[in-house]
Protein backbone atom coordinates (compact mmCIF):
# COMPACT_ATOMS: atom_id res chain seq x y z
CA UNK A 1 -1.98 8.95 27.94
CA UNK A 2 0.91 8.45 30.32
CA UNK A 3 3.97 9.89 29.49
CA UNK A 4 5.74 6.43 28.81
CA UNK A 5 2.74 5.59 26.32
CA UNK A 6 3.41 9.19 24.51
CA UNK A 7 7.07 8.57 23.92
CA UNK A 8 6.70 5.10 23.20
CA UNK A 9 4.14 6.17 20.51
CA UNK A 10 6.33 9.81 19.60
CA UNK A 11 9.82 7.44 19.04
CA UNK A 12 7.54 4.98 16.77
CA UNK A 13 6.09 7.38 14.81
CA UNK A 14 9.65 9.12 14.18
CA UNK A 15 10.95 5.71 12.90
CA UNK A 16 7.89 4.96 10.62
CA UNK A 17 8.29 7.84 8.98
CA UNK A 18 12.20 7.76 8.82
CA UNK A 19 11.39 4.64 7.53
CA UNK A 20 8.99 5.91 4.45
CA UNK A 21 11.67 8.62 3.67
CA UNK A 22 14.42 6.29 3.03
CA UNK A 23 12.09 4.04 1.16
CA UNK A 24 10.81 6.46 -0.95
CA UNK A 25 14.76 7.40 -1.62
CA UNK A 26 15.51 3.70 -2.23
CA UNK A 27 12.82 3.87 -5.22
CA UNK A 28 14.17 7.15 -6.67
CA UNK A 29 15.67 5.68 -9.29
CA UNK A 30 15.87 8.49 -11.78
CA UNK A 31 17.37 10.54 -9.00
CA UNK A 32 21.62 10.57 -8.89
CA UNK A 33 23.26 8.08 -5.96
CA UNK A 34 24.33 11.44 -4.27
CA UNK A 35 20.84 12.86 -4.14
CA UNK A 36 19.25 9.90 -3.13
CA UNK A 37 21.88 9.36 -0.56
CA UNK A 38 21.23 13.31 1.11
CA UNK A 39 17.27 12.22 0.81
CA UNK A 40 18.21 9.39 3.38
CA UNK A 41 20.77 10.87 5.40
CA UNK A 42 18.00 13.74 6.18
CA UNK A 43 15.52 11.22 7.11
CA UNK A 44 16.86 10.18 10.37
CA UNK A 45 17.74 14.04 11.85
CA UNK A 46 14.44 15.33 9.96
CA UNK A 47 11.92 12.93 12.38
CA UNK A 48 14.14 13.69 15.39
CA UNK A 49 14.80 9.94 15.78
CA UNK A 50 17.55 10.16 18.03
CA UNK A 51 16.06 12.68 20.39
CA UNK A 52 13.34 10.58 21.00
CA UNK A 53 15.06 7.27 21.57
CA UNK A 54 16.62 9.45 23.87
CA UNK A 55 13.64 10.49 25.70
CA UNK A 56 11.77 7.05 25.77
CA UNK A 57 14.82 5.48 27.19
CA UNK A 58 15.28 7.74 30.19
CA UNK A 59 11.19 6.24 31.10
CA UNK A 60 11.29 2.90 29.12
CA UNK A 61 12.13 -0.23 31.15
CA UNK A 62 15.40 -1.59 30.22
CA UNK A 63 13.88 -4.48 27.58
CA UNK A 64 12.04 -1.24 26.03
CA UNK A 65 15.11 0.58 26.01
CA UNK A 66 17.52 -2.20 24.28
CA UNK A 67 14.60 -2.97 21.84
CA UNK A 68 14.47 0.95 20.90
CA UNK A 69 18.33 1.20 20.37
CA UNK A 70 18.28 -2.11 18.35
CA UNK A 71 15.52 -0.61 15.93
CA UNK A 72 17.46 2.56 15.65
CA UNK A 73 20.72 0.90 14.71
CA UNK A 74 18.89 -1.09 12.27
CA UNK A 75 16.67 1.60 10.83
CA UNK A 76 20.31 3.07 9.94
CA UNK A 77 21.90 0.53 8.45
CA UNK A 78 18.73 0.68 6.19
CA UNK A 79 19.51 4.22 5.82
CA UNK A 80 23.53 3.09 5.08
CA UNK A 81 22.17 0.71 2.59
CA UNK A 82 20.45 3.50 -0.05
CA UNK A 83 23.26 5.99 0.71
CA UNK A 84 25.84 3.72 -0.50
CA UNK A 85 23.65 3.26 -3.55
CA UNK A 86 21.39 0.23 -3.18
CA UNK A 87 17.94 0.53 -4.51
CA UNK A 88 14.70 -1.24 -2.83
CA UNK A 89 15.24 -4.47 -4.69
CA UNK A 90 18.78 -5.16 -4.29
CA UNK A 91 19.68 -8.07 -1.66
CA UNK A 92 21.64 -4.99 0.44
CA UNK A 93 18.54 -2.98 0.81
CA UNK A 94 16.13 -5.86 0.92
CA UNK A 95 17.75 -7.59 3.83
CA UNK A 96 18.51 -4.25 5.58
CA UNK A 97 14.83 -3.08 5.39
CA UNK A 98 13.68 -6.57 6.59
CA UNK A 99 16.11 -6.15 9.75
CA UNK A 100 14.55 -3.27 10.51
CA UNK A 101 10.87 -4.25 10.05
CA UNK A 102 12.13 -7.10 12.40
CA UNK A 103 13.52 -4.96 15.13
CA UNK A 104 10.79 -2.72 14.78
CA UNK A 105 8.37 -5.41 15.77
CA UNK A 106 9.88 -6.70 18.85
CA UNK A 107 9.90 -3.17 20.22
CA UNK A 108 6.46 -3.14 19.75
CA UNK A 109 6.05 -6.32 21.95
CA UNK A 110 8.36 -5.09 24.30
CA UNK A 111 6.53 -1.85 24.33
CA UNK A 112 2.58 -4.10 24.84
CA UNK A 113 4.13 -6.19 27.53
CA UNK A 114 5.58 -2.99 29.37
CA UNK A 115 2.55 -0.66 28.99
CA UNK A 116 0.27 -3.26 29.78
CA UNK A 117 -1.88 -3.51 33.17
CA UNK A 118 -0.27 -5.29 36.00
């Protein structure tokens, strides 16, 4: 695996599981707003997110990069959505969360159409 292909896959993974972490806070009902707001504010710094958006755009090609910085901002305004209380089903955190899942999936074709053979 090239190094491109091992970021690529490294910064998706971090987001994925980002992803499940602040999910899993925006179901914790029985926990208080403030603890499940620390659960997502840790989920971000906890996968290394940023240090590997980082990394993959230093060797991504510039759609690659924009896609990866457009999934990040959106994977935190999911995050913004359950710290400022929202649970899974409320409109905030539904449209956030759908956002994301959007942004997440053009980075993926972005990624396919940059790793693939020319």
């Amino acid at each position: 695996m090239d190094s491109v292909s091992r970021h690529s896959a490294q910064f998706l993974e971090a987001l994925t599981e980002a992803r499940d972490a602040i999910s899993d806070a925006s179901r914790s009902e029985r926990l208080p707003v403030a603890e499940r707001a620390r659960l997502a504010r840790a989920s971000t710094s906890a996968q290394g997110v940023h240090a590997k958006q980082y990394q993959l755009e230093l060797l991504a090609t510039p759609e690659v990069a924009e896609s990866a910085r457009d999934a990040s901002y959106r994977l935190l305004l999911y995050r913004d959505a359950v710290v400022a209380g929202h649970l899974r089903d409320d409109p905030e955190c539904t449209q956030a969360r759908r956002a994301f899942r959007e942004a997440r999936q053009k980075l993926m074709t972005a990624m396919r159409s940059s790793l693939a053979p020319r």
